[in-house]
C-alpha atoms as a PDB file:
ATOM      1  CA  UNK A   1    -156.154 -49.872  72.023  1.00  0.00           C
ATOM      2  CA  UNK A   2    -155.044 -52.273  74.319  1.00  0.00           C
ATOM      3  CA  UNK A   3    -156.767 -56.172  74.614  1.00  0.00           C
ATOM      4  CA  UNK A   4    -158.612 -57.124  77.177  1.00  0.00           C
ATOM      5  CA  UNK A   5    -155.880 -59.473  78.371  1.00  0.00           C
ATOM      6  CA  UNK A   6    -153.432 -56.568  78.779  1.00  0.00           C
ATOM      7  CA  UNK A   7    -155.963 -55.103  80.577  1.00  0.00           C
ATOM      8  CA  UNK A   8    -157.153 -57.376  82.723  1.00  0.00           C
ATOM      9  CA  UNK A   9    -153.240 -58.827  83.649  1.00  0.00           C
ATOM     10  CA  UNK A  10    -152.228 -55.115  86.255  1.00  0.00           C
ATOM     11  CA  UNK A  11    -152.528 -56.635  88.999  1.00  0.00           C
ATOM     12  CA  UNK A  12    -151.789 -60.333  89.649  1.00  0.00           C
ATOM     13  CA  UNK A  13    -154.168 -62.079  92.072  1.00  0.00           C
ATOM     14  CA  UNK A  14    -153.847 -65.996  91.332  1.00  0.00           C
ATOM     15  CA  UNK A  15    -150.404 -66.093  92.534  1.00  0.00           C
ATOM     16  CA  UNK A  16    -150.950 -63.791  95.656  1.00  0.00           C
ATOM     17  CA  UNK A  17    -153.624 -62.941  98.312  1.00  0.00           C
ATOM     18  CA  UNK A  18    -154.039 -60.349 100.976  1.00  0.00           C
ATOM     19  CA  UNK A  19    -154.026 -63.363 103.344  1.00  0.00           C
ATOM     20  CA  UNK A  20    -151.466 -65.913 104.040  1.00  0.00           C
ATOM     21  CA  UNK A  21    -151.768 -68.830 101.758  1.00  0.00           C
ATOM     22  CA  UNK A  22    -150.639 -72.253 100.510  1.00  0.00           C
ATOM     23  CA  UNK A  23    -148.594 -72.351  97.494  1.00  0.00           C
ATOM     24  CA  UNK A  24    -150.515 -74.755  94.918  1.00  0.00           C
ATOM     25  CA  UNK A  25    -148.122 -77.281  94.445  1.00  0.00           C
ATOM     26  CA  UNK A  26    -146.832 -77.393  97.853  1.00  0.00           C
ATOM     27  CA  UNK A  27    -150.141 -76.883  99.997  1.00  0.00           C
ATOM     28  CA  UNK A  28    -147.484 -76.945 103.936  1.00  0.00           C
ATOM     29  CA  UNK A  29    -145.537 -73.733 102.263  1.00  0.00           C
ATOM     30  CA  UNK A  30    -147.420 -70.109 102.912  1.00  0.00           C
ATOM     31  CA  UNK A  31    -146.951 -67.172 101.306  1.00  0.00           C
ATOM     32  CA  UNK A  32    -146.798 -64.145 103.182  1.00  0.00           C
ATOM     33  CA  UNK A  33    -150.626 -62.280 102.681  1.00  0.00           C
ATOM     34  CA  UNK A  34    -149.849 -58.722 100.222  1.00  0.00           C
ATOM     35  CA  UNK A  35    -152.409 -56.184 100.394  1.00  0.00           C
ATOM     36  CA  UNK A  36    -152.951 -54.566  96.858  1.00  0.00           C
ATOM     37  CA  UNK A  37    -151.091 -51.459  98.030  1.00  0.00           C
ATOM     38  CA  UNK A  38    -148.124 -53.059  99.012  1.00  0.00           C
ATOM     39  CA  UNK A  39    -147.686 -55.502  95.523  1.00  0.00           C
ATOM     40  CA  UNK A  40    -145.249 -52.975  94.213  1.00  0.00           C
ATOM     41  CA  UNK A  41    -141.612 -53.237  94.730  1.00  0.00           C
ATOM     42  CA  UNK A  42    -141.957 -49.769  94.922  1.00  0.00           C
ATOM     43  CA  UNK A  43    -144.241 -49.836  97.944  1.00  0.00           C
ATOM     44  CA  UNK A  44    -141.963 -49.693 101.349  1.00  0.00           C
ATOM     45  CA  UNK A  45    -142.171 -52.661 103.405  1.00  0.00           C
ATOM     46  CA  UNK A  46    -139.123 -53.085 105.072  1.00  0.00           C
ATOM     47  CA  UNK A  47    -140.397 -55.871 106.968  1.00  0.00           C
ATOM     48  CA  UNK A  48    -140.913 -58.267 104.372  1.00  0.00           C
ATOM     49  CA  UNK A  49    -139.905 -61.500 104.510  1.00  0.00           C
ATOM     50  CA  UNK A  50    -141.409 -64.028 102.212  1.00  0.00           C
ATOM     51  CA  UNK A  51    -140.050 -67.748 102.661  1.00  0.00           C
ATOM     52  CA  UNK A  52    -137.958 -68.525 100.248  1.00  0.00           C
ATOM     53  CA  UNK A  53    -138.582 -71.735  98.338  1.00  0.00           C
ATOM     54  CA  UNK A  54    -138.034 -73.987  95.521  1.00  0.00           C
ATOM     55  CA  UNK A  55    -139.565 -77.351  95.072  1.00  0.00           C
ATOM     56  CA  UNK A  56    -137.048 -80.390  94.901  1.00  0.00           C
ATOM     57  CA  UNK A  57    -139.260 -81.617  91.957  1.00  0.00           C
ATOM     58  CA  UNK A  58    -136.761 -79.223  89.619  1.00  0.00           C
ATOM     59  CA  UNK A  59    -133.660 -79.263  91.542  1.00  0.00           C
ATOM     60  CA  UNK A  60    -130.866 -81.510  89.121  1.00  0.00           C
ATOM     61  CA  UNK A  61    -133.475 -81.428  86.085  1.00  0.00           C
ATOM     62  CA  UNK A  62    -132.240 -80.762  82.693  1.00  0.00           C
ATOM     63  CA  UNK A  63    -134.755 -78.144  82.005  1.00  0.00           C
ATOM     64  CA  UNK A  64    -134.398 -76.278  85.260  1.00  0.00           C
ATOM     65  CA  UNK A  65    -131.247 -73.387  85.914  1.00  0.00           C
ATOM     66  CA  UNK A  66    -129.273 -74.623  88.901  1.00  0.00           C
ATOM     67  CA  UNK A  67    -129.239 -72.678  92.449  1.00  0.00           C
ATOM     68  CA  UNK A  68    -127.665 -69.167  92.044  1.00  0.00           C
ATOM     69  CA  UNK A  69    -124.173 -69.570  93.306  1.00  0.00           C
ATOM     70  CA  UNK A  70    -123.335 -73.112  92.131  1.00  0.00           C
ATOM     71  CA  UNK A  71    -120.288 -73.338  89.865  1.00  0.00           C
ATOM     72  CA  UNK A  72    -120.027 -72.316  86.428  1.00  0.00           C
ATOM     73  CA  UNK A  73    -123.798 -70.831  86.834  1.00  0.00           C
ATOM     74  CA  UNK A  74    -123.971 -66.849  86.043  1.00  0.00           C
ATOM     75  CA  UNK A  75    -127.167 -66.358  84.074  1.00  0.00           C
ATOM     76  CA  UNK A  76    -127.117 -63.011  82.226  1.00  0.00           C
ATOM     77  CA  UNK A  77    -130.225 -61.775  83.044  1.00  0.00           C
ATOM     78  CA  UNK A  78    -132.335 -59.589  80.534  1.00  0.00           C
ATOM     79  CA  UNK A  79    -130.545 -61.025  77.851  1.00  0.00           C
ATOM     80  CA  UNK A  80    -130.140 -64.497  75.437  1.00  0.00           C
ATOM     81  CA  UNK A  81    -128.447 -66.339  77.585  1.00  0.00           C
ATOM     82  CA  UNK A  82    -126.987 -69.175  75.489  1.00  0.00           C
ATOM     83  CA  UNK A  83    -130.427 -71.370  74.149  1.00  0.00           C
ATOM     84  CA  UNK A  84    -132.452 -69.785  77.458  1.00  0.00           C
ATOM     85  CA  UNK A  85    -134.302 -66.601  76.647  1.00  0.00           C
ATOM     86  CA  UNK A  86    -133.974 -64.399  79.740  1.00  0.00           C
ATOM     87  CA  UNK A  87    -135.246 -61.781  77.843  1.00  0.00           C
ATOM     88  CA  UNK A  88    -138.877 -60.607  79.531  1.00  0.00           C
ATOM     89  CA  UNK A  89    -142.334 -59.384  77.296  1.00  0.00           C
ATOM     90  CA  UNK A  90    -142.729 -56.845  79.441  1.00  0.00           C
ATOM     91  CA  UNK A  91    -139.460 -55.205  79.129  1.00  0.00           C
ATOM     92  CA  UNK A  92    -136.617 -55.287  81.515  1.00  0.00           C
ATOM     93  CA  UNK A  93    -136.824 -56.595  84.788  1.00  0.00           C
ATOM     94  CA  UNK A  94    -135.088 -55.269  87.919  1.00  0.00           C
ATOM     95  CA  UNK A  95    -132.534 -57.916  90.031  1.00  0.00           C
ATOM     96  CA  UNK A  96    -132.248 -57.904  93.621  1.00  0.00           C
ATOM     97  CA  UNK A  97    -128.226 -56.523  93.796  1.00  0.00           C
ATOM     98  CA  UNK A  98    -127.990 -58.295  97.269  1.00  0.00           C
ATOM     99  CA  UNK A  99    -129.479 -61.128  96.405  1.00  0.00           C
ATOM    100  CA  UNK A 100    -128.513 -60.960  92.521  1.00  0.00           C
ATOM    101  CA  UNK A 101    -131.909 -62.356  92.291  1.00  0.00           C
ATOM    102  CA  UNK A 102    -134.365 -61.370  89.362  1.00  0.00           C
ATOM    103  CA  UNK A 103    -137.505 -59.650  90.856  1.00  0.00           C
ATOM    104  CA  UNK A 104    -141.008 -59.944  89.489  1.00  0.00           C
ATOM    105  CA  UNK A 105    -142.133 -57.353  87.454  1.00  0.00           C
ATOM    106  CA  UNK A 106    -145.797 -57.422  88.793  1.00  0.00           C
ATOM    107  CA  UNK A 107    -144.799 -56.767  92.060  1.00  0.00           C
ATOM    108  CA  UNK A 108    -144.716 -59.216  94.970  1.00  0.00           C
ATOM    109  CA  UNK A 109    -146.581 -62.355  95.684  1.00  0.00           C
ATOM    110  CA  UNK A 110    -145.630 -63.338  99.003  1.00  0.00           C
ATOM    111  CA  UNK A 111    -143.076 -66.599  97.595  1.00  0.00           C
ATOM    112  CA  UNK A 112    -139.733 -65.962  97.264  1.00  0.00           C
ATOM    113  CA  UNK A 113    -137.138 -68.512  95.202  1.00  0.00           C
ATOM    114  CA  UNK A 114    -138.155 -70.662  92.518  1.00  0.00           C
ATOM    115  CA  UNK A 115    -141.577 -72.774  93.705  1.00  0.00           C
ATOM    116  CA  UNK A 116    -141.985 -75.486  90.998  1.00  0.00           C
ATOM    117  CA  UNK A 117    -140.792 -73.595  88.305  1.00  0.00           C
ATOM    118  CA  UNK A 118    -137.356 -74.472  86.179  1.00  0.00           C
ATOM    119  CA  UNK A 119    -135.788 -70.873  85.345  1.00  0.00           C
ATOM    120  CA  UNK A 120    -135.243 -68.440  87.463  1.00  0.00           C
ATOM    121  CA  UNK A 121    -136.675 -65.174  86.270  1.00  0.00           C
ATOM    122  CA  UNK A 122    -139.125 -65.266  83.123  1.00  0.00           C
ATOM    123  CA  UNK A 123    -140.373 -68.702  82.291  1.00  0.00           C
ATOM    124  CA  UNK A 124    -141.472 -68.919  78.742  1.00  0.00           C
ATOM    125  CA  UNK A 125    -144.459 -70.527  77.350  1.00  0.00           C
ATOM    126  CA  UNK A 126    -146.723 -70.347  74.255  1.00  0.00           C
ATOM    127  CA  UNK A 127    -150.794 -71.292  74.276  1.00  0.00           C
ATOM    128  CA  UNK A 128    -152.157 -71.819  71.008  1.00  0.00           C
ATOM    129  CA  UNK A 129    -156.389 -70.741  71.150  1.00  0.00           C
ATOM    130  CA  UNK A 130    -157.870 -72.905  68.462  1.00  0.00           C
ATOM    131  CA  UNK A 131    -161.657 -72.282  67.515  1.00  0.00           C
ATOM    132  CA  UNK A 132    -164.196 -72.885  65.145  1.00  0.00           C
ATOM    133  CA  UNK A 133    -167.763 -72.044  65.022  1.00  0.00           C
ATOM    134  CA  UNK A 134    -170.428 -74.402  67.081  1.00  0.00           C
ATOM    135  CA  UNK A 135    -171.560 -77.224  64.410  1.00  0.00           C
ATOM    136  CA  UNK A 136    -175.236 -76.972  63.651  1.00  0.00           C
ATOM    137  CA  UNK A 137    -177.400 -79.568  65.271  1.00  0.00           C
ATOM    138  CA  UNK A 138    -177.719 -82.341  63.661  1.00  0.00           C
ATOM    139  CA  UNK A 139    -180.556 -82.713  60.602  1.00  0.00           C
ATOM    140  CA  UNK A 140    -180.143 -78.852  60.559  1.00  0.00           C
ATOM    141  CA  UNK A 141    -179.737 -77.991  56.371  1.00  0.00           C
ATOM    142  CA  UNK A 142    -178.373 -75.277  54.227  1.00  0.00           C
ATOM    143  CA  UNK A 143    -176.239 -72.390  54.917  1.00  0.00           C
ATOM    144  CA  UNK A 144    -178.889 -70.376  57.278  1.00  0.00           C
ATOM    145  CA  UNK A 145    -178.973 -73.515  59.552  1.00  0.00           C
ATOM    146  CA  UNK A 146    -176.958 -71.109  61.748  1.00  0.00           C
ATOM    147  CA  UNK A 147    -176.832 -67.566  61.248  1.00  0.00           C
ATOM    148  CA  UNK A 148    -174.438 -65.166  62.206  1.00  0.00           C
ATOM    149  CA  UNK A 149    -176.472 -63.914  65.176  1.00  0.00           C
ATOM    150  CA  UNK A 150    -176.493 -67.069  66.729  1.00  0.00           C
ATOM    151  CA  UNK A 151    -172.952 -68.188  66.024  1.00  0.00           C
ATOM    152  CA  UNK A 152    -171.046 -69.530  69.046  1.00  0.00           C
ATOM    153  CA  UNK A 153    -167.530 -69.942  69.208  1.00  0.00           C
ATOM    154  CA  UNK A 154    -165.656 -72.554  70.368  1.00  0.00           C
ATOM    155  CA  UNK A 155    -162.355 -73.643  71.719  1.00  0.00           C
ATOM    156  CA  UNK A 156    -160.375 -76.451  72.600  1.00  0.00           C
ATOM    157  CA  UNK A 157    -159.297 -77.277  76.338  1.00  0.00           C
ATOM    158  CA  UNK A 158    -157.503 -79.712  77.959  1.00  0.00           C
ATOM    159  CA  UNK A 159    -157.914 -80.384  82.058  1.00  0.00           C
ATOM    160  CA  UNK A 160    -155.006 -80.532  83.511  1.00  0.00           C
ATOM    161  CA  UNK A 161    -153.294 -83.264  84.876  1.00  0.00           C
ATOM    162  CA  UNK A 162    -151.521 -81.282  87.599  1.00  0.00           C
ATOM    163  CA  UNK A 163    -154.034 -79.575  88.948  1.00  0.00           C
ATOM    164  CA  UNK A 164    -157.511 -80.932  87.367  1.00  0.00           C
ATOM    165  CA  UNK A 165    -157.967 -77.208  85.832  1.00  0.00           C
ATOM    166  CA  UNK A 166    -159.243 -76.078  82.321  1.00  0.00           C
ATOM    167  CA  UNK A 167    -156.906 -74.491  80.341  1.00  0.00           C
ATOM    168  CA  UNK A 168    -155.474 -74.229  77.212  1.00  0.00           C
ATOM    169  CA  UNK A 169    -152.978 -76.438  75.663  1.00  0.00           C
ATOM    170  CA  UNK A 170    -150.117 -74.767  75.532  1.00  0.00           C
ATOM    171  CA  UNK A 171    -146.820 -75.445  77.320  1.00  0.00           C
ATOM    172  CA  UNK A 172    -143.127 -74.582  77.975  1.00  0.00           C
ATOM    173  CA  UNK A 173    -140.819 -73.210  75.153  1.00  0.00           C
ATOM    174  CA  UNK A 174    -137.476 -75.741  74.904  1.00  0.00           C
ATOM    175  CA  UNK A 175    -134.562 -73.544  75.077  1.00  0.00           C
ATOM    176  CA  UNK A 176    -133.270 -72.193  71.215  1.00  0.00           C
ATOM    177  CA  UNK A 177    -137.208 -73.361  70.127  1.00  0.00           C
ATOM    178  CA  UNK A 178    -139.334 -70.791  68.034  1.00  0.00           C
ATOM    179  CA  UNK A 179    -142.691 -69.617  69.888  1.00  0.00           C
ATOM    180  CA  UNK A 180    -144.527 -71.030  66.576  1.00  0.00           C
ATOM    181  CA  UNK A 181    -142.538 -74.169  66.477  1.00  0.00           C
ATOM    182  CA  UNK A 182    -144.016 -74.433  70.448  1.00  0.00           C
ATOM    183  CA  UNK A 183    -147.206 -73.637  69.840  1.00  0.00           C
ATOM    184  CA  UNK A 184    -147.488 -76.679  66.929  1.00  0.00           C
ATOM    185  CA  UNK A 185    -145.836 -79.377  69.062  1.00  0.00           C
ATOM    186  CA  UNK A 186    -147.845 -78.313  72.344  1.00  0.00           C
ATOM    187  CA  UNK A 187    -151.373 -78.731  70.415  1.00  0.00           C
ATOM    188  CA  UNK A 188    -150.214 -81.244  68.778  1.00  0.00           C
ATOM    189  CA  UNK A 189    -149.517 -83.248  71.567  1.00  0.00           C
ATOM    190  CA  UNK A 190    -151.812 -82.186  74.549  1.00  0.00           C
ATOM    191  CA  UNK A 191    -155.353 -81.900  72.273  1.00  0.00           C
ATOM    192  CA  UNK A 192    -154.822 -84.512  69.590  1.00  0.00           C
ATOM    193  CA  UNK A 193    -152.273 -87.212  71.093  1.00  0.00           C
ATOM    194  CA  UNK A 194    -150.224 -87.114  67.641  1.00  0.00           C
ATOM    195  CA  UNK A 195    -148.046 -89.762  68.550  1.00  0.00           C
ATOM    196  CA  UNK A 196    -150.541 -92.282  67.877  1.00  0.00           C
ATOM    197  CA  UNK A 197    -152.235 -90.647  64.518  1.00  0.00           C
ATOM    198  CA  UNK A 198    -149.272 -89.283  62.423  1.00  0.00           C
ATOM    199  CA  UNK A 199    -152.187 -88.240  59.688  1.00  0.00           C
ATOM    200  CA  UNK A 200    -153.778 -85.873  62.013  1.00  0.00           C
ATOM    201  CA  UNK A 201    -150.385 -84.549  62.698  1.00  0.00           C
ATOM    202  CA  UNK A 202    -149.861 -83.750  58.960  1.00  0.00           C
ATOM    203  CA  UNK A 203    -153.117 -82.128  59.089  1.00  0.00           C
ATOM    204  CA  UNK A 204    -153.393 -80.333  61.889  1.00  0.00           C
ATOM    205  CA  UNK A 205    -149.695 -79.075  61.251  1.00  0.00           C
ATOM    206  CA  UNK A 206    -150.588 -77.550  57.758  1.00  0.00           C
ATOM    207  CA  UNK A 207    -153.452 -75.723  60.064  1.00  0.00           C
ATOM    208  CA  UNK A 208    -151.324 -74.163  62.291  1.00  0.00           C
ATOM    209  CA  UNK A 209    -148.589 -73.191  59.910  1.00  0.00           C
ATOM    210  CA  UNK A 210    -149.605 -69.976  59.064  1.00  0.00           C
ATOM    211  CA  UNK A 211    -148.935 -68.705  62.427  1.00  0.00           C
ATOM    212  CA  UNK A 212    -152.257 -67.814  63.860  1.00  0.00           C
ATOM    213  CA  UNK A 213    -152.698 -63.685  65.177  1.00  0.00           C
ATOM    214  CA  UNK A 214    -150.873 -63.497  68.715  1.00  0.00           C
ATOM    215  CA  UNK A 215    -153.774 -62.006  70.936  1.00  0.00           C
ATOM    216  CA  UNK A 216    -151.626 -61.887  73.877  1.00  0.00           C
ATOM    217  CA  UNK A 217    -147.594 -61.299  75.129  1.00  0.00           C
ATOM    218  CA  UNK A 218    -146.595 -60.724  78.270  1.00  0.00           C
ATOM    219  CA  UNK A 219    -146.333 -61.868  81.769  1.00  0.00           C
ATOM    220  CA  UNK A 220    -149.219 -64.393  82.796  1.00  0.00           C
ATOM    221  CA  UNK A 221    -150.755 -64.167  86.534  1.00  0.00           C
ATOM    222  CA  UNK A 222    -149.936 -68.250  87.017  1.00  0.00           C
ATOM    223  CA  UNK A 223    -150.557 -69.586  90.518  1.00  0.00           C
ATOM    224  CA  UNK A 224    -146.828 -71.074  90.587  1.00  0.00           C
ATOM    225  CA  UNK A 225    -145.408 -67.186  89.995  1.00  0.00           C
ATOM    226  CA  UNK A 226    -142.814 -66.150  93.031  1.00  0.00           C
ATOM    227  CA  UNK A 227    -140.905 -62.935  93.635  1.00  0.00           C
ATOM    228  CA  UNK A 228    -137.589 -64.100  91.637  1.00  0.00           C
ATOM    229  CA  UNK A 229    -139.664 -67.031  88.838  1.00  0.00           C
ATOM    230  CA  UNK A 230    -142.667 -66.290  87.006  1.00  0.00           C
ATOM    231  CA  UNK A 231    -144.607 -67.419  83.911  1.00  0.00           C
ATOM    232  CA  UNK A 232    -144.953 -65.346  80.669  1.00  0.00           C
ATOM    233  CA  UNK A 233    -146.639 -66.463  77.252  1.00  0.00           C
ATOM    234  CA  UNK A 234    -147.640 -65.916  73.714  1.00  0.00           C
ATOM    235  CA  UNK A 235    -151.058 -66.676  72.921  1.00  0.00           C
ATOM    236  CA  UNK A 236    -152.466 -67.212  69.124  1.00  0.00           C
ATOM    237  CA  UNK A 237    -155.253 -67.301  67.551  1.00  0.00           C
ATOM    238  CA  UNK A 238    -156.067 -70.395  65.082  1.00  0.00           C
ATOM    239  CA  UNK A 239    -159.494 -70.279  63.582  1.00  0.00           C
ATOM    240  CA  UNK A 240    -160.956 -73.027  61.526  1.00  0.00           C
ATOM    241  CA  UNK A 241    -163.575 -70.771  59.744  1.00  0.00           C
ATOM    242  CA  UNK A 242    -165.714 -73.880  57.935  1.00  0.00           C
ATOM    243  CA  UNK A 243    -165.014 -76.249  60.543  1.00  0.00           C
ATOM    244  CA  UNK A 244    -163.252 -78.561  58.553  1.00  0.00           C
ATOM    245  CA  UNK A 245    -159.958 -78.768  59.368  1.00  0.00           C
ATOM    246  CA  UNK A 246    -158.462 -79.029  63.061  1.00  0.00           C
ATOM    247  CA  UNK A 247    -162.719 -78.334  63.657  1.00  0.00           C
ATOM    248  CA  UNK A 248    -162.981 -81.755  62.268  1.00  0.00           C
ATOM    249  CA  UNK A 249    -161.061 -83.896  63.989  1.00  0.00           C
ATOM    250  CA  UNK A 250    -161.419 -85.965  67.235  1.00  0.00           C
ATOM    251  CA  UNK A 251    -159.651 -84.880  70.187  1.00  0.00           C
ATOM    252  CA  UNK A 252    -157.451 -87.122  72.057  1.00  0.00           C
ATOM    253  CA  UNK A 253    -155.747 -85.830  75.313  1.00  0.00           C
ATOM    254  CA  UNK A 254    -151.891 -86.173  75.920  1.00  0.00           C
ATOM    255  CA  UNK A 255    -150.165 -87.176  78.749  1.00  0.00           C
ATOM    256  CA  UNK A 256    -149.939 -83.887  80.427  1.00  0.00           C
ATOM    257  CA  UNK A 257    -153.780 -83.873  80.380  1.00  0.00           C
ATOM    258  CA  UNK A 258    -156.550 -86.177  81.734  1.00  0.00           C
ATOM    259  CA  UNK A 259    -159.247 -84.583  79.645  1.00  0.00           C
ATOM    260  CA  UNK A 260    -159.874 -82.892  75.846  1.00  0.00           C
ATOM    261  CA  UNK A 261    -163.125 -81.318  74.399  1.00  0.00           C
ATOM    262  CA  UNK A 262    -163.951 -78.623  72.559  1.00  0.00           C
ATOM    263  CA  UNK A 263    -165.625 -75.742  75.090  1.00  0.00           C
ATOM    264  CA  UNK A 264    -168.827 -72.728  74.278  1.00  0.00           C
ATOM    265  CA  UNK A 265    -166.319 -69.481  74.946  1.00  0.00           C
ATOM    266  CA  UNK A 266    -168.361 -68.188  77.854  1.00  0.00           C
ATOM    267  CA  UNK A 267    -167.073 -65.617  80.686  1.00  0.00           C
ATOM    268  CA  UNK A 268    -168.781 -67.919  82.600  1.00  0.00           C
ATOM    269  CA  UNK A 269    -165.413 -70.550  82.787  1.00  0.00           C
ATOM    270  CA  UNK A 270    -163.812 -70.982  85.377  1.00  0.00           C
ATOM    271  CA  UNK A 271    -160.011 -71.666  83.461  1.00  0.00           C
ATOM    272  CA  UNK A 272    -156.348 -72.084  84.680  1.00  0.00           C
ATOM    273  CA  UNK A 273    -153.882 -69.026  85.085  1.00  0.00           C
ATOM    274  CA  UNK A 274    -155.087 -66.000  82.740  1.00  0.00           C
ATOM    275  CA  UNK A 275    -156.525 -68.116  80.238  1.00  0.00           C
ATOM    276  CA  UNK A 276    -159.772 -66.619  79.977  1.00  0.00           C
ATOM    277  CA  UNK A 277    -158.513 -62.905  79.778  1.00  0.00           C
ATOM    278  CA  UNK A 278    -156.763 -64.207  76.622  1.00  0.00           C
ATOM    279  CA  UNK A 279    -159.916 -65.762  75.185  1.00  0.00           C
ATOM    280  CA  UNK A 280    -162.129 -62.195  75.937  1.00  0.00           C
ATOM    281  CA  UNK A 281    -159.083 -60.361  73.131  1.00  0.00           C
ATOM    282  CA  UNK A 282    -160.768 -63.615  71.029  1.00  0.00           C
ATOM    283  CA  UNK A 283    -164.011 -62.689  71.499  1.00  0.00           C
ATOM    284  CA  UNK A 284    -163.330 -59.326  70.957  1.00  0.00           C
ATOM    285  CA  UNK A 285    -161.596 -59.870  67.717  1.00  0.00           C
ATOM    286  CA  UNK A 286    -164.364 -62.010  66.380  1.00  0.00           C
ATOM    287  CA  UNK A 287    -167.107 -60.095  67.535  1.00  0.00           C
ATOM    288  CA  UNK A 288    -168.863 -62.037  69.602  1.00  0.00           C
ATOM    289  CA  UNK A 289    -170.321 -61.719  73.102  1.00  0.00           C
ATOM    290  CA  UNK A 290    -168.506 -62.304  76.164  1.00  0.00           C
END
């Protein structure tokens, strides 16, 4: 059976609209309104034509691929490319043979080029989900202080410092990294600010060293997605069963957030991207309501 973030991730609606509509990070650049019917490449629409954009923000960055056609640039798409996976989760992707472009396989979203984001094609990230049970109230006593029935599950967030959002602490993978190597250094970083508490890094480390379950692969519906650049994760689960291990210890937000606490898993949240399809598979694996 499938998760509920497979799912819920057919049909991508935070990085298109049946409307024309501002691109987040660039609110004076529209994207062309697509209907449902016509996301498919497969739907004609020979009249389509999506400005095509990418943000000067990664133009001459390290992390970022340079414009198709400059010298000594011929990515290999669908493949390892070197250090930069431009392999996709969701199997291979089709490329534009006019454009030699790589084409979004959810369809269109009314943005074509880059946007903000550094790779043409897949972009890779990893989003660890830690969680550990609600701590009783305090002066609450023994075991039964609270039961199973009225468990709640928590998780840690981070708001965003881009776009003031909820969302999990993940972040990009670095070109030759490991996805579990990723997921470490972004939680690490964004939810407990290691640099300035090497213990809690040693900690915290040993925590998430055994991998956590991967609830989710694939292609993530990301507001900064375009026709030819999107965003695709893996998200694991990490929980801290007695609460006394990453459960424990203070949060401190990194510099890529402006906020850290640990959140009531609710349907109810209002989170970044596809976050909260990924923590429904959660729920569902632990059993509790959503």
């Amino acid at each position: 059976m499938r998760s509920a973030a497979a799912r819920g991730m057919q049909l991508h609606h935070k990085c298109r609209a049946g409307v024309a509509t501002p691109y987040s990070r660039a609110p004076a650049v529209l994207r062309v309104g697509v209907p449902d019917d016509a996301v498919p490449w497969s739907a004609a629409w020979a009249d389509y034509a999506p400005r095509d954009y990418t943000d000067p923000c990664v133009e001459g960055r390290p992390w970022a691929d340079p414009a198709l056609g400059a010298p000594g640039f011929a990515p290999a798409w669908n493949a390892l490319d070197g250090g930069v996976d431009r392999r996709s989760h969701e199997g291979e992707y089709a490329v534009d043979a006019a454009a030699g472009r790589p084409l979004n396989p959810r369809g269109r979203t009314g943005l074509a080029g880059r946007g903000v984001l550094g790779r043409w094609g897949p972009n890779h990230a990893a989003d660890p989900i830690v969680t550990r049970w609600r701590p009783a109230p305090l002066g609450a006593q023994g075991e039964g202080a609270q039961g199973a029935a009225t468990r709640v599950l928590q998780f840690v967030a981070i708001r965003r410092r881009d776009s003031g959002e909820w969302a999990l602490p993940g972040g990009m993978v670095d070109p030759g990294e490991a996805v579990s190597a990723t997921l470490r250094r972004e939680f690490l970083e964004e939810a407990l600010n290691v640099l300035r508490d090497p213990a809690r890094e040693r900690l915290v480390g040993d925590f998430l060293s055994g991998g956590g379950e991967v609830v989710y692969r694939g292609y993530v519906d990301d507001p900064r997605n375009t026709d030819n650049a999107w965003m695709e994760t893996v998200a694991s689960h990490f929980h801290d069963e007695r609460g006394d291990s990453a459960g424990a210890l203070p949060l401190e937000a990194g510099d890529d957030a402006v906020g850290v606490r640990w959140m009531d898993l609710s349907a109810d949240l209002k989170l970044y991207a596809s976050h909260s399809l990924f923590l429904r598979a959660v729920a569902e694996k632990m059993g509790v309501p959503w």
